[in-house]
PDB file of N, CA and C in Angstrom:
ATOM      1  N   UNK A   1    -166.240  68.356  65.865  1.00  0.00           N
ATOM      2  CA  UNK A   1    -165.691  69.568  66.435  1.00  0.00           C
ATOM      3  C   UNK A   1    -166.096  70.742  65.555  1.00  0.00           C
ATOM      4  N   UNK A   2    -166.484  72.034  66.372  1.00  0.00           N
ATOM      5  CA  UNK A   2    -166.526  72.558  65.674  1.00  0.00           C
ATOM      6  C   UNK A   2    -165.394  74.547  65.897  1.00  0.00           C
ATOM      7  N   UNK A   3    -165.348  74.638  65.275  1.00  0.00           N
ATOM      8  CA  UNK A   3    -164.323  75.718  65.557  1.00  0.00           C
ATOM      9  C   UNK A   3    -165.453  77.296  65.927  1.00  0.00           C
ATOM     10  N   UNK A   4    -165.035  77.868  66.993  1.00  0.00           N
ATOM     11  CA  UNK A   4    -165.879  78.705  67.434  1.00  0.00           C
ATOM     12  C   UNK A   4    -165.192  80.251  68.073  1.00  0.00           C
ATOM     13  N   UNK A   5    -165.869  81.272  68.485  1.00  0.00           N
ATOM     14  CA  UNK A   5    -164.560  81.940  69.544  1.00  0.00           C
ATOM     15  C   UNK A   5    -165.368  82.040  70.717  1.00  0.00           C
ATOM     16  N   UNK A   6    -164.514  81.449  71.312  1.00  0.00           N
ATOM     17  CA  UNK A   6    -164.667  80.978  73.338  1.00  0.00           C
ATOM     18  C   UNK A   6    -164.794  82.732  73.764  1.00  0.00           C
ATOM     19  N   UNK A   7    -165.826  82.773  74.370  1.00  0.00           N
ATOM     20  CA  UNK A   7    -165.937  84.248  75.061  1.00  0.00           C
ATOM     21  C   UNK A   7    -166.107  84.476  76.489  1.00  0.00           C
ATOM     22  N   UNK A   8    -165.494  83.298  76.677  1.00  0.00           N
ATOM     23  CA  UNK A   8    -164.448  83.469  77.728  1.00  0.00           C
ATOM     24  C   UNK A   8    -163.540  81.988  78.303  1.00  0.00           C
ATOM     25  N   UNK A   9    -162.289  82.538  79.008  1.00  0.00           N
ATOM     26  CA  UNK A   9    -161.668  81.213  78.551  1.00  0.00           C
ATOM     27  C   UNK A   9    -160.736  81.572  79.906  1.00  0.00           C
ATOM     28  N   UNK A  10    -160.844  80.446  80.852  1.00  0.00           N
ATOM     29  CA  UNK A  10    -159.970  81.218  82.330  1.00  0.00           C
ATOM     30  C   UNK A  10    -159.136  80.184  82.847  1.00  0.00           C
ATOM     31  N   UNK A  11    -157.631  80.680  82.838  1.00  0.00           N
ATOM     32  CA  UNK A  11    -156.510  80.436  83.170  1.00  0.00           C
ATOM     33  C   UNK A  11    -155.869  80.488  84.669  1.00  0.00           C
ATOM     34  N   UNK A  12    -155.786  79.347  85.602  1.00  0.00           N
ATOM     35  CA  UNK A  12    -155.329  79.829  87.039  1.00  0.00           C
ATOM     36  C   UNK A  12    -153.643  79.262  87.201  1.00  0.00           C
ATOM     37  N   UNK A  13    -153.246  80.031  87.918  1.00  0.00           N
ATOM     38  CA  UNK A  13    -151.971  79.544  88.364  1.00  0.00           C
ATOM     39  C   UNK A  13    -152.009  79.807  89.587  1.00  0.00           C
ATOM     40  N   UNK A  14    -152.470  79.131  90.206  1.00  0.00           N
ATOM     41  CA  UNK A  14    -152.409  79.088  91.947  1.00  0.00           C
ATOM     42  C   UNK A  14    -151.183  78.827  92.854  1.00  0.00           C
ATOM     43  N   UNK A  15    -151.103  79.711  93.682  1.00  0.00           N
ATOM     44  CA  UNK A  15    -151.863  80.864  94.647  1.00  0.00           C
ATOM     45  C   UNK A  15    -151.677  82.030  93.742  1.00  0.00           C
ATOM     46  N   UNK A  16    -150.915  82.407  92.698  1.00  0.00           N
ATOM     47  CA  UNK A  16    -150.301  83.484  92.530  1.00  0.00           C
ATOM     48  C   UNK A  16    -151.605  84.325  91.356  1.00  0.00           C
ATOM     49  N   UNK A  17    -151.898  83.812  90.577  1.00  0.00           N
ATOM     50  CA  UNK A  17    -152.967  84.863  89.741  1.00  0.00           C
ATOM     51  C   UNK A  17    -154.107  84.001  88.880  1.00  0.00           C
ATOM     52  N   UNK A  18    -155.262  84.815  88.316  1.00  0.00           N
ATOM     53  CA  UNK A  18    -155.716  83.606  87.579  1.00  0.00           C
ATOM     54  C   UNK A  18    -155.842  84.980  86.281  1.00  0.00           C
ATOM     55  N   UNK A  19    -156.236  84.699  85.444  1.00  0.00           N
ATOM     56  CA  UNK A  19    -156.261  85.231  84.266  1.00  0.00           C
ATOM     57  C   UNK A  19    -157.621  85.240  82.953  1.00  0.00           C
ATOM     58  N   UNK A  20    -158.375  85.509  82.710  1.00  0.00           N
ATOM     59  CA  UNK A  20    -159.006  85.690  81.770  1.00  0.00           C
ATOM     60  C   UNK A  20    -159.512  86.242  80.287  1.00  0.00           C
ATOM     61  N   UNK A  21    -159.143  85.285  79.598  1.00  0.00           N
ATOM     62  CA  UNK A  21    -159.475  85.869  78.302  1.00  0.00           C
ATOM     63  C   UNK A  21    -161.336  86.130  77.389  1.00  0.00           C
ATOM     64  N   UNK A  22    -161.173  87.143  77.076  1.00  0.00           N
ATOM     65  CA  UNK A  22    -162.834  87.524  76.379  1.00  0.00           C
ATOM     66  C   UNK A  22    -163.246  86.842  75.366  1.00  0.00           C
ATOM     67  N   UNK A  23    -161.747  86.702  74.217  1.00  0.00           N
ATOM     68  CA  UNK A  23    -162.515  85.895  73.049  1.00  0.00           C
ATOM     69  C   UNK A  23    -161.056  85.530  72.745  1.00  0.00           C
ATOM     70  N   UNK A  24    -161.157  84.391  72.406  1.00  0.00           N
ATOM     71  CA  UNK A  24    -159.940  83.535  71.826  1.00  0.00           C
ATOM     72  C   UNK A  24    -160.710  81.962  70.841  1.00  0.00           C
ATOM     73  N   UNK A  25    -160.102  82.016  69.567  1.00  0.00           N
ATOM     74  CA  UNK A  25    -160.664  81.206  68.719  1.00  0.00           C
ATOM     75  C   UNK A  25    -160.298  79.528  69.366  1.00  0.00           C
ATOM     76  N   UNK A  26    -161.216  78.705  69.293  1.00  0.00           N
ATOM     77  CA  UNK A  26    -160.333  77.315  69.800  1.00  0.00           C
ATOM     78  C   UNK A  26    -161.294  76.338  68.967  1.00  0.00           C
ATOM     79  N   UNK A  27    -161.189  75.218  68.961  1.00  0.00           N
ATOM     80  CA  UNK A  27    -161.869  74.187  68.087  1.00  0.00           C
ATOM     81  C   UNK A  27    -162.523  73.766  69.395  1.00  0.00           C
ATOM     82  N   UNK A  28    -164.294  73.162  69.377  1.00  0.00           N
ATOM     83  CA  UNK A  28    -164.887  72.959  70.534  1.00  0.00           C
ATOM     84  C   UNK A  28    -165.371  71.393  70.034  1.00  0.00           C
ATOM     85  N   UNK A  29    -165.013  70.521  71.195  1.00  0.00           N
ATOM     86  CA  UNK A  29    -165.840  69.379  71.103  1.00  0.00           C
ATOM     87  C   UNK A  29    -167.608  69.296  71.189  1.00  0.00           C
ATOM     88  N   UNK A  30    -168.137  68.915  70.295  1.00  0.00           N
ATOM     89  CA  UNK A  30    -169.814  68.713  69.976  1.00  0.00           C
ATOM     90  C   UNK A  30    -170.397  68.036  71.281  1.00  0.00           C
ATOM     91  N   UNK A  31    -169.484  66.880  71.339  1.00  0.00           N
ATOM     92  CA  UNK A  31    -170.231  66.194  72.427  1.00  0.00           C
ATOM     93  C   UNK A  31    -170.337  66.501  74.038  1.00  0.00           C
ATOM     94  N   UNK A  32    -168.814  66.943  74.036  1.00  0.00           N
ATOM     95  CA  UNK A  32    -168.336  66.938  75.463  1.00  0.00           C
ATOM     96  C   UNK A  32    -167.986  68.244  75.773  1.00  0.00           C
ATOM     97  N   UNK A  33    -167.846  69.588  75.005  1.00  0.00           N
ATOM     98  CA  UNK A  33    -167.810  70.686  74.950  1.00  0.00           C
ATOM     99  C   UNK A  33    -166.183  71.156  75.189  1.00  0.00           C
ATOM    100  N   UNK A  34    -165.235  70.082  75.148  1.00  0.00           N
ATOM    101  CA  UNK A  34    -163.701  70.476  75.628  1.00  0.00           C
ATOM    102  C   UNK A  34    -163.268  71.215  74.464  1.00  0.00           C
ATOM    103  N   UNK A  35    -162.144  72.343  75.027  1.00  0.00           N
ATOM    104  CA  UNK A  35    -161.914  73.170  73.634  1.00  0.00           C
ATOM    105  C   UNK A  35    -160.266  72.772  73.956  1.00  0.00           C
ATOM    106  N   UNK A  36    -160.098  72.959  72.466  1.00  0.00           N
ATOM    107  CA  UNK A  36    -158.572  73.037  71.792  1.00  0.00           C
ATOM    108  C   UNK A  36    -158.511  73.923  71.202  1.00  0.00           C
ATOM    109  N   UNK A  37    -157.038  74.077  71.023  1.00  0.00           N
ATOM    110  CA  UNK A  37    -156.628  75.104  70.701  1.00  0.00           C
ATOM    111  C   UNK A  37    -155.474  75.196  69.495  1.00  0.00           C
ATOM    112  N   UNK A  38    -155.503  75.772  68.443  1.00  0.00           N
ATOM    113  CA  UNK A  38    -154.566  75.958  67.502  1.00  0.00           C
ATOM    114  C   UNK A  38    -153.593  76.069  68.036  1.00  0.00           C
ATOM    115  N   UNK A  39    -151.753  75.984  67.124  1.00  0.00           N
ATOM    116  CA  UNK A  39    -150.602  76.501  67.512  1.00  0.00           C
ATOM    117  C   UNK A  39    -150.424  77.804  67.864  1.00  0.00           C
ATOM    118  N   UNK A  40    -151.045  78.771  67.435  1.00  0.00           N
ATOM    119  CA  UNK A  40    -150.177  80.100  66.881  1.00  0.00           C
ATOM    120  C   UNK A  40    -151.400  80.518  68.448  1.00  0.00           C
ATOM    121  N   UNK A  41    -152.550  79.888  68.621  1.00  0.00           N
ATOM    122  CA  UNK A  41    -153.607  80.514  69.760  1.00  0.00           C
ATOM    123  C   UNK A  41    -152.539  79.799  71.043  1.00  0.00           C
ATOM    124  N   UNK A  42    -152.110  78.915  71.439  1.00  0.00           N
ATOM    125  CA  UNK A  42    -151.242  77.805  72.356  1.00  0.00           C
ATOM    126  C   UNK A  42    -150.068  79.029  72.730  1.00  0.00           C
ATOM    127  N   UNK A  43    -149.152  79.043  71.515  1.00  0.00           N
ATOM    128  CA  UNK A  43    -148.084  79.976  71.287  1.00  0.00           C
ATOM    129  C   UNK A  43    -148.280  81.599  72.035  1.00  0.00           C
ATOM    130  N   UNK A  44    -149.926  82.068  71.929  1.00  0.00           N
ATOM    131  CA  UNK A  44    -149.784  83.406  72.142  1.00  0.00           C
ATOM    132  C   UNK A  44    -150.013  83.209  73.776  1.00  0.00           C
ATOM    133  N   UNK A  45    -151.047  82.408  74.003  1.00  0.00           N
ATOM    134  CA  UNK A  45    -151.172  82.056  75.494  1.00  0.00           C
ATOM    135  C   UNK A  45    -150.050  81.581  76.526  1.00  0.00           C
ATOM    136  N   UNK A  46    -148.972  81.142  75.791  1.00  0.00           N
ATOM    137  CA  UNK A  46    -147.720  80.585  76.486  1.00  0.00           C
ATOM    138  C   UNK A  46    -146.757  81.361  76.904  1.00  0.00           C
ATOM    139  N   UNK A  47    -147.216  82.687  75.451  1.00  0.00           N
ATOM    140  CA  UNK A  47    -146.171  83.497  75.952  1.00  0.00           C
ATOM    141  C   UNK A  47    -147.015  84.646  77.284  1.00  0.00           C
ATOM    142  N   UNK A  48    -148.065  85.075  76.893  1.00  0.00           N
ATOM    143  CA  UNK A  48    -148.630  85.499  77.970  1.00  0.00           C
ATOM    144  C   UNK A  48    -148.298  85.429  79.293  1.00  0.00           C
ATOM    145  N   UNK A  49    -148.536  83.660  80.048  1.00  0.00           N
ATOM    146  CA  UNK A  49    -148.443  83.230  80.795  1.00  0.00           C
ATOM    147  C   UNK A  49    -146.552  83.640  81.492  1.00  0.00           C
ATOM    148  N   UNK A  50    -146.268  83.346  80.452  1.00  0.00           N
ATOM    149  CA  UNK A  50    -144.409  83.844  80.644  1.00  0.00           C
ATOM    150  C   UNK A  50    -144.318  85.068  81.034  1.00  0.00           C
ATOM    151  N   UNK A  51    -144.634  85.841  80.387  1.00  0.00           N
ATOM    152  CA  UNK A  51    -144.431  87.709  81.032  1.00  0.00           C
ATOM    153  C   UNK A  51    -145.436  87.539  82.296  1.00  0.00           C
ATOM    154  N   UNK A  52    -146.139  87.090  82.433  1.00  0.00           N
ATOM    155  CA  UNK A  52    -147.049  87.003  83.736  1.00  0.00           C
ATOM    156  C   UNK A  52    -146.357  86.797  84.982  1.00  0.00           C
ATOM    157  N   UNK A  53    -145.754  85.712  84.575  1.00  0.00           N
ATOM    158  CA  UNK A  53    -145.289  85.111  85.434  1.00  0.00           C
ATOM    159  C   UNK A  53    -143.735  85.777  85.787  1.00  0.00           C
ATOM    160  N   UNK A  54    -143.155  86.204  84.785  1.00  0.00           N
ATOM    161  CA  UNK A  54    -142.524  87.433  85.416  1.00  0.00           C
ATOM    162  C   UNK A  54    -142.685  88.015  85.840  1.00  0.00           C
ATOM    163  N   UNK A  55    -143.859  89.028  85.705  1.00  0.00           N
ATOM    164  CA  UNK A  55    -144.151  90.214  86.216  1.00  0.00           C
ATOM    165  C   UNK A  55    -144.770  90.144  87.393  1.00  0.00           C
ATOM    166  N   UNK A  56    -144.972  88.686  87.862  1.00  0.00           N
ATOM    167  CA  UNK A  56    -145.579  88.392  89.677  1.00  0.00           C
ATOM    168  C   UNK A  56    -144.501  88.253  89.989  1.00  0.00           C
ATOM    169  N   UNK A  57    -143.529  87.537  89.657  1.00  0.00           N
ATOM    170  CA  UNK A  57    -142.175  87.756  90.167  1.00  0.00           C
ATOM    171  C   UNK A  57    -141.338  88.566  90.514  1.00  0.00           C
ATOM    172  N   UNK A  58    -141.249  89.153  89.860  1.00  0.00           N
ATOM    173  CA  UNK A  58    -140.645  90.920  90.020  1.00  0.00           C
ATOM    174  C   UNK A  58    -141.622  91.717  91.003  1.00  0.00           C
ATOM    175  N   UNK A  59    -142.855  91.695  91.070  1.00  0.00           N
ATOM    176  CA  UNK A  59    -144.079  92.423  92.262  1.00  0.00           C
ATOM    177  C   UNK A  59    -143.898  92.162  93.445  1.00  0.00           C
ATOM    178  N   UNK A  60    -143.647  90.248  93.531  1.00  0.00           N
ATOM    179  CA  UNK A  60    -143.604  90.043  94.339  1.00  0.00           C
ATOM    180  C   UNK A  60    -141.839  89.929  95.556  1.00  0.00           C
ATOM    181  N   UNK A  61    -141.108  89.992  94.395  1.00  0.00           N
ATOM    182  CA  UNK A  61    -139.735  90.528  94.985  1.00  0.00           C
ATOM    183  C   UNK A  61    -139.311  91.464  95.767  1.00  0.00           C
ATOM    184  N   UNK A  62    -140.206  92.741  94.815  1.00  0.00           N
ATOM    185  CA  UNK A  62    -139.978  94.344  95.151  1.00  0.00           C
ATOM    186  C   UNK A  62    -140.910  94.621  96.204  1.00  0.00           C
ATOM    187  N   UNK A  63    -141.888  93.785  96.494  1.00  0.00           N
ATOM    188  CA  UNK A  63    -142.869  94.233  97.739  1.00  0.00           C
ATOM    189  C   UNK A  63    -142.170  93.706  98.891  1.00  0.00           C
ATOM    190  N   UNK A  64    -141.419  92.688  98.976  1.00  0.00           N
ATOM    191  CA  UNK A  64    -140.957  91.907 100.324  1.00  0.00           C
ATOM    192  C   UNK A  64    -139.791  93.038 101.017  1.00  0.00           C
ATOM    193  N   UNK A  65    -140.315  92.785 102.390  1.00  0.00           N
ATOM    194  CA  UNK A  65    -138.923  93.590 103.503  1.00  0.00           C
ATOM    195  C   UNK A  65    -137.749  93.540 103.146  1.00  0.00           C
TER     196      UNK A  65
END
């Protein structure tokens, strides 16, 4: 493995949004190219995903009849 920064790295939560990041550090498999990811990189993406996912929630509340 080698540790690299992913320049680009894309997140879906279907139907509702998908998400993309430009550069985020992750450890990359040599052989098979799968990336991992540190705690504190996991942690920032989790919380991301959380306000996201609020904030479609709340959009999608305030738009309905």
């Amino acid at each position: 493995m080698i540790k690299v920064l992913l320049h680009s790295y894309k997140f879906s939560r279907l139907p509702t949004y998908h998400i993309s990041w430009n550069a985020i550090p992750a450890w990359v498999c040599d052989q098979c190219g799968e990336s991992l990811f540190e705690t504190h990189e996991v942690e920032l993406i989790q919380e991301a995903l959380t306000v996201s996912d609020r904030e479609t929630a709340d959009l999608v509340s305030s738009s309905s009849p």
